[in-house]
C-alpha atoms as a PDB file:
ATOM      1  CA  UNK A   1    -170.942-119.796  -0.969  1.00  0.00           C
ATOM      2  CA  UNK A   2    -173.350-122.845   0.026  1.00  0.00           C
ATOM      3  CA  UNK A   3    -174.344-122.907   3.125  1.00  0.00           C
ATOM      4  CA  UNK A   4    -173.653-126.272   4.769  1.00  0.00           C
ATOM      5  CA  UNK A   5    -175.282-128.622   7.897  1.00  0.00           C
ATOM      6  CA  UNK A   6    -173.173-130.486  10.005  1.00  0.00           C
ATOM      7  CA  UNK A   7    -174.517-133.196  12.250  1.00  0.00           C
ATOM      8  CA  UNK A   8    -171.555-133.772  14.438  1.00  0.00           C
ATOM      9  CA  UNK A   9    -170.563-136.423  16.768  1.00  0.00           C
ATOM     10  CA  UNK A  10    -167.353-137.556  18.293  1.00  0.00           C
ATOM     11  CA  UNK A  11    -164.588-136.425  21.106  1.00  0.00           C
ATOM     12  CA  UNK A  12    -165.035-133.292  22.635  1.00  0.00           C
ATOM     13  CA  UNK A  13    -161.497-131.818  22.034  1.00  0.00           C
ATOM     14  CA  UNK A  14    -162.038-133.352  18.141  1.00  0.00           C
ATOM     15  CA  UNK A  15    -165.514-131.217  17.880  1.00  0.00           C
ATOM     16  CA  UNK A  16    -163.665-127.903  19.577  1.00  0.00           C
ATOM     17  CA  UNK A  17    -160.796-128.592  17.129  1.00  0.00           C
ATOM     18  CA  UNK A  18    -163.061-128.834  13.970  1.00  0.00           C
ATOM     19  CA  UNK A  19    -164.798-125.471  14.939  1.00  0.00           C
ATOM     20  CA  UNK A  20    -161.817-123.413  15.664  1.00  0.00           C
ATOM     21  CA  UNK A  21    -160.678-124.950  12.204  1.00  0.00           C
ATOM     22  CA  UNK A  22    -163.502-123.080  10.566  1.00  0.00           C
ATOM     23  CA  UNK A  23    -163.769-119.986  11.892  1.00  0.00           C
ATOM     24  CA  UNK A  24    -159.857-119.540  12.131  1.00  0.00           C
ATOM     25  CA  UNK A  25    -158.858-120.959   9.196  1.00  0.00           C
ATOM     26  CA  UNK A  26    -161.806-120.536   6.657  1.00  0.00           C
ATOM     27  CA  UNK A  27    -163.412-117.588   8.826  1.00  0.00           C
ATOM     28  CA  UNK A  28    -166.825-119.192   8.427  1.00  0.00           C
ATOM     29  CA  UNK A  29    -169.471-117.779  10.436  1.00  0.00           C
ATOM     30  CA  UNK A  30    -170.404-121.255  12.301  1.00  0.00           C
ATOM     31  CA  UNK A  31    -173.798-121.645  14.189  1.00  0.00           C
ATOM     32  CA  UNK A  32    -173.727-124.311  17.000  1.00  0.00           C
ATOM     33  CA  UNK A  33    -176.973-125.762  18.297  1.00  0.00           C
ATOM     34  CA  UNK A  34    -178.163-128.880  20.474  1.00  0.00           C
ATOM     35  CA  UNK A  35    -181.641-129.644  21.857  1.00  0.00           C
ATOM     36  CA  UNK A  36    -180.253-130.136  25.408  1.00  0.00           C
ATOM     37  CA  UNK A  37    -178.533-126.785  25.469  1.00  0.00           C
ATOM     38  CA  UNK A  38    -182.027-125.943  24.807  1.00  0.00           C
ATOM     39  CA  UNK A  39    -183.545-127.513  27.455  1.00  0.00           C
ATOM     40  CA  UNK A  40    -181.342-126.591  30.003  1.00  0.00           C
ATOM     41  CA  UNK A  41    -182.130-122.747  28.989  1.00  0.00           C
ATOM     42  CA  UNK A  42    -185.595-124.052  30.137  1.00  0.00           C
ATOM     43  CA  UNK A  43    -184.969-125.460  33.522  1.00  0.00           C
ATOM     44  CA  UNK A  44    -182.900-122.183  33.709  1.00  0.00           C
ATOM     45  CA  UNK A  45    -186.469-120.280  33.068  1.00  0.00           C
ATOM     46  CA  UNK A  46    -188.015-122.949  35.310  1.00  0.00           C
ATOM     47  CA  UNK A  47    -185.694-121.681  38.869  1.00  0.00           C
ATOM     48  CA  UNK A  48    -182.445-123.426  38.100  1.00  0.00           C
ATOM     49  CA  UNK A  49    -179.427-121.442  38.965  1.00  0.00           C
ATOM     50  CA  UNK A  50    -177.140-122.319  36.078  1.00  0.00           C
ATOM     51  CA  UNK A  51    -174.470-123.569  38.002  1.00  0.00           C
ATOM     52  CA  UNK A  52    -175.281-126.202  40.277  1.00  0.00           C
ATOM     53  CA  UNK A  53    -175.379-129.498  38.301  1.00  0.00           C
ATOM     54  CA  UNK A  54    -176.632-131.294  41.253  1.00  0.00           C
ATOM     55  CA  UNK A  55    -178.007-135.038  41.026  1.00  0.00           C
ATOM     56  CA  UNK A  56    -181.747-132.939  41.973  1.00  0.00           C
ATOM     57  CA  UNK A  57    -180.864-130.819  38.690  1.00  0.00           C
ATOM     58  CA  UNK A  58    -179.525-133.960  36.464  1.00  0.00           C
ATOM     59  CA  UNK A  59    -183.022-135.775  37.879  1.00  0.00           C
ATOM     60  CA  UNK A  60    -185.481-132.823  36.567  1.00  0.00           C
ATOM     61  CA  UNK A  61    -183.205-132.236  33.409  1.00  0.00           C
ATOM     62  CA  UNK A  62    -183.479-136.116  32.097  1.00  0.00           C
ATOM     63  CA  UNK A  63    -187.122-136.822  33.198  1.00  0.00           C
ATOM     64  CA  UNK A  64    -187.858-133.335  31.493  1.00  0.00           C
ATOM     65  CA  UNK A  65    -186.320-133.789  28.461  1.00  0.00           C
ATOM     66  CA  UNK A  66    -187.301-137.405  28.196  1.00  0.00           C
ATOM     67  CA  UNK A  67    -190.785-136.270  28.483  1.00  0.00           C
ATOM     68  CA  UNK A  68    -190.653-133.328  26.190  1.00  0.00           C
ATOM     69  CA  UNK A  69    -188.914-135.835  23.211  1.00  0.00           C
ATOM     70  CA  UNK A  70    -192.010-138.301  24.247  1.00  0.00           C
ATOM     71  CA  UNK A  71    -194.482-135.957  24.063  1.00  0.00           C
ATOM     72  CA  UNK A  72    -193.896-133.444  21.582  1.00  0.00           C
ATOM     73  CA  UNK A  73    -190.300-134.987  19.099  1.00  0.00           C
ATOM     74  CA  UNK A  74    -188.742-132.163  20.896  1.00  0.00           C
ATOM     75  CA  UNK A  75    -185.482-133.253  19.574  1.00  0.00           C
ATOM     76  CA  UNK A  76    -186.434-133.575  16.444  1.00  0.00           C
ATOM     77  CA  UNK A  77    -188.776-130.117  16.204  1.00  0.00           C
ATOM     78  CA  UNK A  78    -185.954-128.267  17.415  1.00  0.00           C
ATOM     79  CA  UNK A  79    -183.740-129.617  14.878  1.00  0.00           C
ATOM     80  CA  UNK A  80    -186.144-128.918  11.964  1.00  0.00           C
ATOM     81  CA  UNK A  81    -186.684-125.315  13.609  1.00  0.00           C
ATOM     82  CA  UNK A  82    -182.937-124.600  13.748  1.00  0.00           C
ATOM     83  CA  UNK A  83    -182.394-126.068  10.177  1.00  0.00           C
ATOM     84  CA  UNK A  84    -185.589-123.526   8.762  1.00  0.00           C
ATOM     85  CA  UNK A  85    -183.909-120.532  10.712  1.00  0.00           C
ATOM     86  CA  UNK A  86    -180.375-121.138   9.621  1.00  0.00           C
ATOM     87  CA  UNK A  87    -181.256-121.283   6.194  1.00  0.00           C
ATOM     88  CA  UNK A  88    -183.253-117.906   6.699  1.00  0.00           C
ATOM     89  CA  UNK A  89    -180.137-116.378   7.954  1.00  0.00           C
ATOM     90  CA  UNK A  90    -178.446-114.318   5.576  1.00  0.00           C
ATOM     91  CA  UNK A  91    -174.819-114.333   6.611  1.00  0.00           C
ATOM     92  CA  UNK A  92    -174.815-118.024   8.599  1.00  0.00           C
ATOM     93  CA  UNK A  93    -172.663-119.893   6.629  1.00  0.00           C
ATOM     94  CA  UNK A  94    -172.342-123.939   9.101  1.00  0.00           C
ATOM     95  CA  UNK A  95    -174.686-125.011  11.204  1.00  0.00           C
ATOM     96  CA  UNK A  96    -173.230-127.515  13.796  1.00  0.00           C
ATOM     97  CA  UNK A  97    -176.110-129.666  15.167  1.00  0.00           C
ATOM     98  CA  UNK A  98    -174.629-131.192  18.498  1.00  0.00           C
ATOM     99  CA  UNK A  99    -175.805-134.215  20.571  1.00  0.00           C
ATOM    100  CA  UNK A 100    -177.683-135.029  17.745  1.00  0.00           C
ATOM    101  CA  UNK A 101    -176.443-138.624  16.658  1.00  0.00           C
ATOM    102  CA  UNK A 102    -179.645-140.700  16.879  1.00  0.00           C
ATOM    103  CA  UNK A 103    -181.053-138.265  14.510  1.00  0.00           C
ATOM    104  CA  UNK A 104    -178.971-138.610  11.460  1.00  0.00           C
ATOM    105  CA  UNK A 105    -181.317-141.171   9.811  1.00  0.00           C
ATOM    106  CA  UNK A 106    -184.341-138.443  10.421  1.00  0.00           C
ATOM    107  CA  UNK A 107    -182.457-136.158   8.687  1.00  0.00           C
ATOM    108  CA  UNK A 108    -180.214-137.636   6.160  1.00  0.00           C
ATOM    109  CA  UNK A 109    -182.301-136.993   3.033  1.00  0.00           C
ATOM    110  CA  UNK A 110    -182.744-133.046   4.376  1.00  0.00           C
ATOM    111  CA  UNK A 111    -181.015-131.112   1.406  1.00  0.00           C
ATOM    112  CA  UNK A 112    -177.926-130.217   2.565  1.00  0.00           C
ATOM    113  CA  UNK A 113    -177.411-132.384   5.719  1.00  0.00           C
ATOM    114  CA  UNK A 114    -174.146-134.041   6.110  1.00  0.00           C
ATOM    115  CA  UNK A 115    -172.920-136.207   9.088  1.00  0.00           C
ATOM    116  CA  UNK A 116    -169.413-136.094  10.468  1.00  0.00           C
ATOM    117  CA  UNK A 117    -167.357-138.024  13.027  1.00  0.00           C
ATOM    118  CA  UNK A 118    -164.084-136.516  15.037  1.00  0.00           C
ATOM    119  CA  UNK A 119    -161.776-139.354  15.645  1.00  0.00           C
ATOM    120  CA  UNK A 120    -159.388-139.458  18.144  1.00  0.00           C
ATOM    121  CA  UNK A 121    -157.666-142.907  17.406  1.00  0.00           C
ATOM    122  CA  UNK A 122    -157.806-144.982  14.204  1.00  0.00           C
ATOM    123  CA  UNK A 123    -159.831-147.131  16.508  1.00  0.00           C
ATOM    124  CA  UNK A 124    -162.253-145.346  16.567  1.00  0.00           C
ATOM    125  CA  UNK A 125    -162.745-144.062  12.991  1.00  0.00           C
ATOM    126  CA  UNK A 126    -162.944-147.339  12.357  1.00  0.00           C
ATOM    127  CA  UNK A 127    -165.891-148.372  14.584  1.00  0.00           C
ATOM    128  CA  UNK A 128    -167.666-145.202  13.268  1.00  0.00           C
ATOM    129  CA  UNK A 129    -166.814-145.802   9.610  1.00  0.00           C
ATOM    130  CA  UNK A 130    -170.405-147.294   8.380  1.00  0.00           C
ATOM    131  CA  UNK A 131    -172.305-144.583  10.792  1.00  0.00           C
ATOM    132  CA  UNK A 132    -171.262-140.956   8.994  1.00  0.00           C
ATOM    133  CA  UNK A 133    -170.994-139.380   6.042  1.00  0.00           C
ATOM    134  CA  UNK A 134    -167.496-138.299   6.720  1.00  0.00           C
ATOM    135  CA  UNK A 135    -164.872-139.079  10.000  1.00  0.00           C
ATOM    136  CA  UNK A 136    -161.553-136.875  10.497  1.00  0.00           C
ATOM    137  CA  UNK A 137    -158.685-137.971  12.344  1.00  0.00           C
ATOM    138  CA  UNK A 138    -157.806-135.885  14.778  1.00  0.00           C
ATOM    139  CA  UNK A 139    -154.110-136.180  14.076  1.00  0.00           C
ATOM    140  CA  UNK A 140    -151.437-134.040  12.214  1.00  0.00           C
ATOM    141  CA  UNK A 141    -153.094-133.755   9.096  1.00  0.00           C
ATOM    142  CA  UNK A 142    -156.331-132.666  10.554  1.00  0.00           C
ATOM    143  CA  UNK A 143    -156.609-128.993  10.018  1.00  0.00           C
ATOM    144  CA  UNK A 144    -156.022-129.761   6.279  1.00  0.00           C
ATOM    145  CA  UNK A 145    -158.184-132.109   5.787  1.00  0.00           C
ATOM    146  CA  UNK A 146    -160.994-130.103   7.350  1.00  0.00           C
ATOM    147  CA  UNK A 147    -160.169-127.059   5.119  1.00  0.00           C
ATOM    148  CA  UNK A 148    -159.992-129.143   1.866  1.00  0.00           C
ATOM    149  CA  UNK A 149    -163.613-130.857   2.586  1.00  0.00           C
ATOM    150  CA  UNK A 150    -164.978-127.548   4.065  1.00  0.00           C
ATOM    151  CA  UNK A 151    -163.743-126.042   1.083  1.00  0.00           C
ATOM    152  CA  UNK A 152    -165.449-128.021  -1.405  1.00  0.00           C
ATOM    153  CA  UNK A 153    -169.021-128.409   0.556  1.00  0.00           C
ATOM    154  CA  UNK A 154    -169.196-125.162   0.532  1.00  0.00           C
ATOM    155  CA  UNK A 155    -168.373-123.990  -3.047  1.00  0.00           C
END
């Protein structure tokens, strides 16, 4: 089986939807990653409590990770760093990149790298059409089409 990279961007329910479509229907083992998960894990090592999401906390967290991405491409060395390690990973088999949307021309030539949308209205597909590699519907015919696609990436 191929092992496949997903840069994914869309609805929230959409994104839950597509994951529980892999590893329920296609039992993939799916890896989910995003630089600002990341960075809150720091702020966590830095005092914060992990609960209170306080307008002190949301100050710290942006002018933090606003720096970091300044200073250092943290987005974009975490990416690369996730990409190396999933590949490395013998039994990983989809890498979800989250909060990553910016990114996708950085990392559209990256063997492997796909970009996908979750739609929740035709509206929306539509406005998203010329931006990704690949948009699903979130509608009846959803969990199919994710299977079918899923099924041939990763042949």
């Amino acid at each position: 089986m191929s092992k496949v990279i997903l840069m994914i961007g869309g609805c929230r329910e959409g994104k839950n939807a597509f994951q529980k479509t892999l590893k329920e229907k296609l039992n993939y083992w799916v890896w989910n990653v995003s630089a600002q998960n990341e960075c809150q894990f720091i702020v966590g090592l830095l005092g914060w409590n992990g609960q209170d999401k306080n307008e002190i906390y949301q100050n710290f967290y942006t002018q933090l990770f606003d720096m970091a991405n300044k200073t250092f491409e943290f987005k974009k060395v975490y990416i690369t760093r996730m990409i190396d390690r999933f590949l490395a990973h013998d039994r990983a088999q989809i890498l979800i990149i989250h909060n990553a949307d910016e990114m996708i021309e950085d990392f559209k030539d990256e063997d492997g790298v796909m970009s996908l949308y979750v739609a929740k209205n035709k509206g929306e597909m539509e406005a998203n059409i010329n931006k990704y590699d690949k948009i699903f519907l979130l509608d009846e015919t959803f969990d199919s089409n994710v299977t079918d696609t899923m099924k041939i990436l990763t042949k």
